[in-house]
N, C-alpha and C. Protein backbone atom coordinates (compact mmCIF):
# COMPACT_ATOMS: atom_id res chain seq x y z
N UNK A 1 139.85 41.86 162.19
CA UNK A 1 139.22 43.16 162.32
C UNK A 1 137.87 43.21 161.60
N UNK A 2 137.90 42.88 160.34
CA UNK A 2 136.46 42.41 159.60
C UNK A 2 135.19 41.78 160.46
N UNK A 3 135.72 40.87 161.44
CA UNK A 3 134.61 40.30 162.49
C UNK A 3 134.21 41.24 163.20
N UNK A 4 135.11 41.93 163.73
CA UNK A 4 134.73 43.06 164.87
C UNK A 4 133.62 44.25 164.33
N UNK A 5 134.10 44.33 162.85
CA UNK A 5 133.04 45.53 162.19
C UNK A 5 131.85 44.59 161.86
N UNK A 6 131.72 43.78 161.07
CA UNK A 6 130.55 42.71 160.95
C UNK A 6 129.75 42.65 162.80
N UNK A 7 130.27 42.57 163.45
CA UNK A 7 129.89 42.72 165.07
C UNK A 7 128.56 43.77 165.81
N UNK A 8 129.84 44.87 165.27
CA UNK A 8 129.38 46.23 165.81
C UNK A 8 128.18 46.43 164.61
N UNK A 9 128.19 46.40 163.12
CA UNK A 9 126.94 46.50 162.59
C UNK A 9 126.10 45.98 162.70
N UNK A 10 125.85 44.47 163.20
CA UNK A 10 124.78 43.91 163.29
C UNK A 10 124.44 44.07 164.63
N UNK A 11 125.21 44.63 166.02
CA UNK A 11 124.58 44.94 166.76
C UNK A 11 123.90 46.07 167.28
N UNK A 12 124.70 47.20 166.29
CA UNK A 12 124.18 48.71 166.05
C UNK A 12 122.94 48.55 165.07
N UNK A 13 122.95 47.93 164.34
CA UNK A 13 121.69 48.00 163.47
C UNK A 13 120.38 47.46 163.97
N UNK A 14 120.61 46.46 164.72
CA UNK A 14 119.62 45.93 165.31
C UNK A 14 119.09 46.69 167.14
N UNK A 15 119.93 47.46 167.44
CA UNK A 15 119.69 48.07 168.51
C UNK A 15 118.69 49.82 167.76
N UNK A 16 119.53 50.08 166.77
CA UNK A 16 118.86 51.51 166.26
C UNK A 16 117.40 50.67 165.67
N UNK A 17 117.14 49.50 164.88
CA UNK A 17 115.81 49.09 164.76
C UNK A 17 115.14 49.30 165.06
N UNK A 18 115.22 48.54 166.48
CA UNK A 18 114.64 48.34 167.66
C UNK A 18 114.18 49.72 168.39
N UNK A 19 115.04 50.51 168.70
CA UNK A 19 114.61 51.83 169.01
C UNK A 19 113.73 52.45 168.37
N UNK A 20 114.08 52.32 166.71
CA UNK A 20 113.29 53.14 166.29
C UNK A 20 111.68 52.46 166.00
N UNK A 21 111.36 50.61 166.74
CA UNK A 21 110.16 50.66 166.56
C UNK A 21 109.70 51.49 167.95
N UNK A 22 110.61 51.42 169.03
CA UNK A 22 110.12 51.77 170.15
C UNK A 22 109.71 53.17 170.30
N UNK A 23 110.34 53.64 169.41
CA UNK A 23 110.41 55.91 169.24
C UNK A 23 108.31 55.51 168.56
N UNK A 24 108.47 54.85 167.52
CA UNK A 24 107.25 54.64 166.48
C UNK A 24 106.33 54.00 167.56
N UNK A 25 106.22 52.95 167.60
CA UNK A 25 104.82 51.97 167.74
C UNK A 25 105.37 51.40 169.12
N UNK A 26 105.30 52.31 170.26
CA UNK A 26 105.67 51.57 171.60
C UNK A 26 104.62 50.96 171.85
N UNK A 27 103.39 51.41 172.13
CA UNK A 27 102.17 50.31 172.53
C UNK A 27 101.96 49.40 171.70
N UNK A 28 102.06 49.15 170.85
CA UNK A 28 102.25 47.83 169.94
C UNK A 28 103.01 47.09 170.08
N UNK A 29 104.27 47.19 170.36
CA UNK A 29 105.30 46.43 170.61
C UNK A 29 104.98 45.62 172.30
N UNK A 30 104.21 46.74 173.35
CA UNK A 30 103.99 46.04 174.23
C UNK A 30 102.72 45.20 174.41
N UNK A 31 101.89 45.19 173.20
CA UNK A 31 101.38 44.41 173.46
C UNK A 31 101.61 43.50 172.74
N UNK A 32 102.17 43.22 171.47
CA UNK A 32 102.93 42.06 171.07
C UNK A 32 104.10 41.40 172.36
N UNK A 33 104.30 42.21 172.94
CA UNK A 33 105.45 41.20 173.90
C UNK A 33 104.63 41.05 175.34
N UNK A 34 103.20 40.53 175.27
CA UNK A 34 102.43 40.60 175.87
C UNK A 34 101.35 41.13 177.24
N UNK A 35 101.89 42.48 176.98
CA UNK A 35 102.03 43.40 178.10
C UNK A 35 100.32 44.19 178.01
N UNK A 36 99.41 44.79 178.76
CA UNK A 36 98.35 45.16 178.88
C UNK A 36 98.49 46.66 178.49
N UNK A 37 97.35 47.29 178.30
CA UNK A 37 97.63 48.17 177.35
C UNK A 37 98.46 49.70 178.70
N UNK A 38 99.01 50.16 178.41
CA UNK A 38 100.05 51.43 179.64
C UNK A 38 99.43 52.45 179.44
N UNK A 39 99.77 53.56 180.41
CA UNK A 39 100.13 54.43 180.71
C UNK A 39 100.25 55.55 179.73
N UNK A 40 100.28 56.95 179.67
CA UNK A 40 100.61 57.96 178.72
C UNK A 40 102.42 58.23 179.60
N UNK A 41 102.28 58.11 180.77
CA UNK A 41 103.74 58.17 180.76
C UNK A 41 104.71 56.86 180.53
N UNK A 42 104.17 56.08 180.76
CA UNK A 42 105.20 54.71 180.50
C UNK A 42 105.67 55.01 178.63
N UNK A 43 104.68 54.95 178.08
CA UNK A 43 104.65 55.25 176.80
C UNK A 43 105.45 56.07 176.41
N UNK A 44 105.30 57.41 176.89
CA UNK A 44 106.19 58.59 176.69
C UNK A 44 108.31 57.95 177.47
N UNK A 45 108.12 57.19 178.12
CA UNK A 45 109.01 56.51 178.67
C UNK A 45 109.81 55.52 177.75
N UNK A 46 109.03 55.00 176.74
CA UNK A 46 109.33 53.89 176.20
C UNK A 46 110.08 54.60 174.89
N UNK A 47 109.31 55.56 174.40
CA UNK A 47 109.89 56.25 173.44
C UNK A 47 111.25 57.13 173.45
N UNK A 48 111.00 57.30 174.68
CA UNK A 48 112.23 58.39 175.17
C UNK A 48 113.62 57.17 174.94
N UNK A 49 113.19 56.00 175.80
CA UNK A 49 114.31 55.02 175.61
C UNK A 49 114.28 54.55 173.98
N UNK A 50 113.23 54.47 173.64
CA UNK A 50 113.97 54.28 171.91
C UNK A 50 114.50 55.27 171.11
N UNK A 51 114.74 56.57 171.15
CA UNK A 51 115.12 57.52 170.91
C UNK A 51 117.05 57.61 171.04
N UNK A 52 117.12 56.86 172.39
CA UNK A 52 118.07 56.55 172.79
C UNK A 52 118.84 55.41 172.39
N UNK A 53 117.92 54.82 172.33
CA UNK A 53 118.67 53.06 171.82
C UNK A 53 119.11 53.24 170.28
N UNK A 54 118.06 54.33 169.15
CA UNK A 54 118.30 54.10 168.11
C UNK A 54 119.52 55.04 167.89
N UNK A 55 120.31 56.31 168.69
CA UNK A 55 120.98 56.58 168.82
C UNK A 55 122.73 55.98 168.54
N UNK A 56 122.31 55.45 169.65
CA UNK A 56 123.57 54.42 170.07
C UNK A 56 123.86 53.72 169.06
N UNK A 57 122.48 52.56 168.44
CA UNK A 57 122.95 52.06 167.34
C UNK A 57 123.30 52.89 166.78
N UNK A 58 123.17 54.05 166.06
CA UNK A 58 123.24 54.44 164.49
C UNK A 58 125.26 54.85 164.96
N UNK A 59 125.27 55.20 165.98
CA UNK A 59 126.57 55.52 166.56
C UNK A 59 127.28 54.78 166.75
N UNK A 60 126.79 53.41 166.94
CA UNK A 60 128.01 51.86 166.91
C UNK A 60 128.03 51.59 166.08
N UNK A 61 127.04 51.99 164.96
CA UNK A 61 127.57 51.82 163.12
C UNK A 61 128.47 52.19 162.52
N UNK A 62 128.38 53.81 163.02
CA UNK A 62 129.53 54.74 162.34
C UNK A 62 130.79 54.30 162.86
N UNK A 63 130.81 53.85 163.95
CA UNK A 63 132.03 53.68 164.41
C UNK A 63 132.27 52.40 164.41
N UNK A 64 131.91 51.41 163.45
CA UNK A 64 132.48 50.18 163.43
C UNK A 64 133.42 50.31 161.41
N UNK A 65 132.98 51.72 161.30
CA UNK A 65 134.07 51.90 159.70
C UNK A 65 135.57 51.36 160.36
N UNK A 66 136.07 51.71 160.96
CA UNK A 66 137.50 51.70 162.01
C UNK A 66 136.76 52.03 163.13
N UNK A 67 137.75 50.47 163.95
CA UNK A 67 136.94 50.18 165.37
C UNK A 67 138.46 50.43 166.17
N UNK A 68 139.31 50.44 165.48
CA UNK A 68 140.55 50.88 166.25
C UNK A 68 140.57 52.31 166.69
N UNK A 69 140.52 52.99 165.75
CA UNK A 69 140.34 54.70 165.87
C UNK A 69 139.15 55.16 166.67
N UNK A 70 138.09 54.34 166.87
CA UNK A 70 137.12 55.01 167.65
C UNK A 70 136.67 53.03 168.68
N UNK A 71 138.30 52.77 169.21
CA UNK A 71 138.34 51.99 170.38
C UNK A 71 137.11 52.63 171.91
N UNK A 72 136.54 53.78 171.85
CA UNK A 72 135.64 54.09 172.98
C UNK A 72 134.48 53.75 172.47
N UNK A 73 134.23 53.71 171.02
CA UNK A 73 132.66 53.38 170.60
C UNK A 73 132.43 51.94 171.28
N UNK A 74 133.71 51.30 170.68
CA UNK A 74 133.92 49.43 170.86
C UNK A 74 133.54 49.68 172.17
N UNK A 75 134.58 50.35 173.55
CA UNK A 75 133.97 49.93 174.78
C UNK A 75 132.83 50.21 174.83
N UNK A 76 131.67 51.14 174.54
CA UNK A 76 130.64 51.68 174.55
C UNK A 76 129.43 50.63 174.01
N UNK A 77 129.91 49.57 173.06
CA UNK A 77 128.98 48.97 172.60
C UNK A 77 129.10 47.60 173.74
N UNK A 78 130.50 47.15 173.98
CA UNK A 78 130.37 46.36 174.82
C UNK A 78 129.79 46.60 176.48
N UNK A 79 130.13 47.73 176.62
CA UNK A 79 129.13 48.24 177.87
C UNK A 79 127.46 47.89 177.68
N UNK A 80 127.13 48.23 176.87
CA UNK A 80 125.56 48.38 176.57
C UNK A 80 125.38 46.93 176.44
N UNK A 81 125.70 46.04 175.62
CA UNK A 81 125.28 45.00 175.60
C UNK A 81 125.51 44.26 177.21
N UNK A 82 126.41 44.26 177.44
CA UNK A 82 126.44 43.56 179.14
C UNK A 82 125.11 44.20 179.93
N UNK A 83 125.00 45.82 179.76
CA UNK A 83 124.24 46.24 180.87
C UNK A 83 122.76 45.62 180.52
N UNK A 84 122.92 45.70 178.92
CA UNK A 84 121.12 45.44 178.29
C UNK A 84 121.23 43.77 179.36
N UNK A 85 122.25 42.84 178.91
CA UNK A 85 122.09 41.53 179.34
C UNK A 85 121.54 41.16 180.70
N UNK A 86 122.07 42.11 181.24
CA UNK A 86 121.90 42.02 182.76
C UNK A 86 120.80 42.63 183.20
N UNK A 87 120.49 43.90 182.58
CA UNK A 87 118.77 44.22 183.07
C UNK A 87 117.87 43.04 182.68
N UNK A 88 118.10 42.74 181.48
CA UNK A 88 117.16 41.07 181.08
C UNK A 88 117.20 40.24 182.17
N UNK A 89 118.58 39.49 182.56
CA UNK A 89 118.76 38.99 183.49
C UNK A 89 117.71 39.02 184.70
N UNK A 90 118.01 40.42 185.25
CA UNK A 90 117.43 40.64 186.34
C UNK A 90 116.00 41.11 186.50
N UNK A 91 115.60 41.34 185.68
CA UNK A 91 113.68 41.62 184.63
C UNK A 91 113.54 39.83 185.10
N UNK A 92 114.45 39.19 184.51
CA UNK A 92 113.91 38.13 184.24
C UNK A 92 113.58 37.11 185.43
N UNK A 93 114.35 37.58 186.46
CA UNK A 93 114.81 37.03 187.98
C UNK A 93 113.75 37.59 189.03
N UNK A 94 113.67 39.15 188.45
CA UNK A 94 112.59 39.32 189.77
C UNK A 94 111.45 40.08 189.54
N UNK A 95 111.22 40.14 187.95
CA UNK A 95 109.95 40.97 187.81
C UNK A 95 109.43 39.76 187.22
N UNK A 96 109.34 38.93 186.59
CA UNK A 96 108.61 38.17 186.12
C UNK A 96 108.71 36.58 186.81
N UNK A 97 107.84 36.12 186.35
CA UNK A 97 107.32 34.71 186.89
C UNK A 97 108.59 33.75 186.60
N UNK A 98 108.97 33.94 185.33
CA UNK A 98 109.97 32.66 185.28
C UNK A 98 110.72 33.26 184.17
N UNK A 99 112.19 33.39 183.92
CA UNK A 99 113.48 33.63 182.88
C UNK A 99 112.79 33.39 181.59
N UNK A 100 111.98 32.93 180.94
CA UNK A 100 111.77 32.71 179.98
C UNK A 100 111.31 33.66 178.97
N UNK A 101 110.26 34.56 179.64
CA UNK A 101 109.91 35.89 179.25
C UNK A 101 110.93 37.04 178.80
N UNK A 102 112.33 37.20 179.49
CA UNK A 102 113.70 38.00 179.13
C UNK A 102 114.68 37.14 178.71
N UNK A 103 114.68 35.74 178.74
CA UNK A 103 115.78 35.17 178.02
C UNK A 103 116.16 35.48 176.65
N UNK A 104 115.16 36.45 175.87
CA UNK A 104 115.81 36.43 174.48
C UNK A 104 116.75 37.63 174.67
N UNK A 105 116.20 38.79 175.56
CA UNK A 105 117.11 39.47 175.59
C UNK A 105 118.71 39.60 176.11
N UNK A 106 118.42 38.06 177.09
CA UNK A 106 119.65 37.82 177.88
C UNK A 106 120.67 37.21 177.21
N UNK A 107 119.87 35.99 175.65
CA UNK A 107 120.74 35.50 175.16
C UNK A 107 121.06 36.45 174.06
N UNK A 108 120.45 37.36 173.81
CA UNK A 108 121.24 38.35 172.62
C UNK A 108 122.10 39.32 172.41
N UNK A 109 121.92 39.55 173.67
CA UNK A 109 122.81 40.81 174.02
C UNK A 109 124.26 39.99 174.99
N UNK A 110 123.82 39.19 175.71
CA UNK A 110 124.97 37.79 176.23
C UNK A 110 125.97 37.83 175.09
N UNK A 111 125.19 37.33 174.01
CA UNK A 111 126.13 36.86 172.87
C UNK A 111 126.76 37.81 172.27
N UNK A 112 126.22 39.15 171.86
CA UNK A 112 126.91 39.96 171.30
C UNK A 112 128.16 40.54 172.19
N UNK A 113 127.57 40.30 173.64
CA UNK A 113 128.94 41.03 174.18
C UNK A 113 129.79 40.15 174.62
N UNK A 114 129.72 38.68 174.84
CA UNK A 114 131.03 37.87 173.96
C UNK A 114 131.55 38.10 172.99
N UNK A 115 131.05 38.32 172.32
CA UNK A 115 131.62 38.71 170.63
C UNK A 115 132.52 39.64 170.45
N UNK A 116 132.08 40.88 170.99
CA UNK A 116 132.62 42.05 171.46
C UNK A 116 133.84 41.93 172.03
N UNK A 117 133.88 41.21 173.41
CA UNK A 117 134.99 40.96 173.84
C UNK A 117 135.85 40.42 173.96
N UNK A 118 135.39 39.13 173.10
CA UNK A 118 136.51 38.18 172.59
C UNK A 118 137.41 39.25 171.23
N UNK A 119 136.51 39.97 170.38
CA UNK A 119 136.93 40.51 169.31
C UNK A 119 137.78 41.88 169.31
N UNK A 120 137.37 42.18 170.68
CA UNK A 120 137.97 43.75 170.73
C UNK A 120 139.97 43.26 170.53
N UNK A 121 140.27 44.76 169.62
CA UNK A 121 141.74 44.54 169.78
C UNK A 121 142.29 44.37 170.88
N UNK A 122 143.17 43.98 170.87
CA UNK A 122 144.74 43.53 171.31
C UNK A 122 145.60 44.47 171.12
N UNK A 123 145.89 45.50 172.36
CA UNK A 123 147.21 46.21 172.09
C UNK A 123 148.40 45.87 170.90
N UNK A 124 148.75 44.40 170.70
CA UNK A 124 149.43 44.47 169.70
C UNK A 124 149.12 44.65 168.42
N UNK A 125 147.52 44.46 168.06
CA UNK A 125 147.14 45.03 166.74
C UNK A 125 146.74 46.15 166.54
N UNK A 126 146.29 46.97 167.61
CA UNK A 126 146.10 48.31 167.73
C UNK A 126 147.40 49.21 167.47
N UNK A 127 148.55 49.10 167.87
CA UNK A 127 149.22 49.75 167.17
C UNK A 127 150.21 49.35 166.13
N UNK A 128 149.58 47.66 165.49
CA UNK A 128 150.39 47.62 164.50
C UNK A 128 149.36 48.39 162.63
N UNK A 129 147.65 48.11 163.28
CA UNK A 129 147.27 49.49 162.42
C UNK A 129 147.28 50.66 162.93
N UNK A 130 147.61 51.43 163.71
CA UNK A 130 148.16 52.68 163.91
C UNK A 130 148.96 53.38 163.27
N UNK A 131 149.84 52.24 162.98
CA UNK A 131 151.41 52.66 162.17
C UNK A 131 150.91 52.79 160.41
């Protein structure tokens, strides 16, 4: 159970980060990840999604104190990481030139939601801390 909370914090913490550089310094971030300078709405777009992302993290934190008792956060984090994986994925497949540009996101969020789902309880330990 210790893995599973070690899990969910380092992937809630690093998702609320992340958001919150994206809420802060979105045009910076895109042009560090080498993107030309945007839009007032993309921008306003980008923030809106970090607003959101840092959300979630700060919410897969709280709920990795006991990951049994709040078992919907767990599905919730493993949802997000698959879906983040797979928008990478597919960013990476047909908006850009070659996988290499979204592979970090594919292998990070990939990995965490292995982690996730190898780690999530087991009906039989779920209600043997229940009891």
């Amino acid at each position: 159970m210790m893995m599973l909370k070690a899990t969910m914090i380092l992937y809630g913490l690093g998702n609320a980060v992340f958001g919150v550089l994206y809420l802060v310094a979105p045009d910076q971030l895109a042009l560090m990840q080498g993107a030309e300078s945007t839009s007032a709405y993309l921008t306003s777009t980008k923030m809106t999604l970090g607003a959101g992302l840092a959300a979630a993290g700060v919410f897969i934190v709280i709920a990795a104190r006991d990951p049994v008792k709040r078992l919907l956060w767990v599905k919730f984090a493993i949802a997000l990481a698959v879906l983040f994986s797979a928008v990478a994925w597919y960013s990476g497949l047909v908006l850009f030139d070659d996988l290499g540009q979204a592979s970090t996101g594919v292998i990070i969020h990939g990995v965490f939601a292995l982690l996730l789902l190898t780690l999530y309880p087991k009906a039989s330990r779920v209600t043997q801390y229940a009891s």
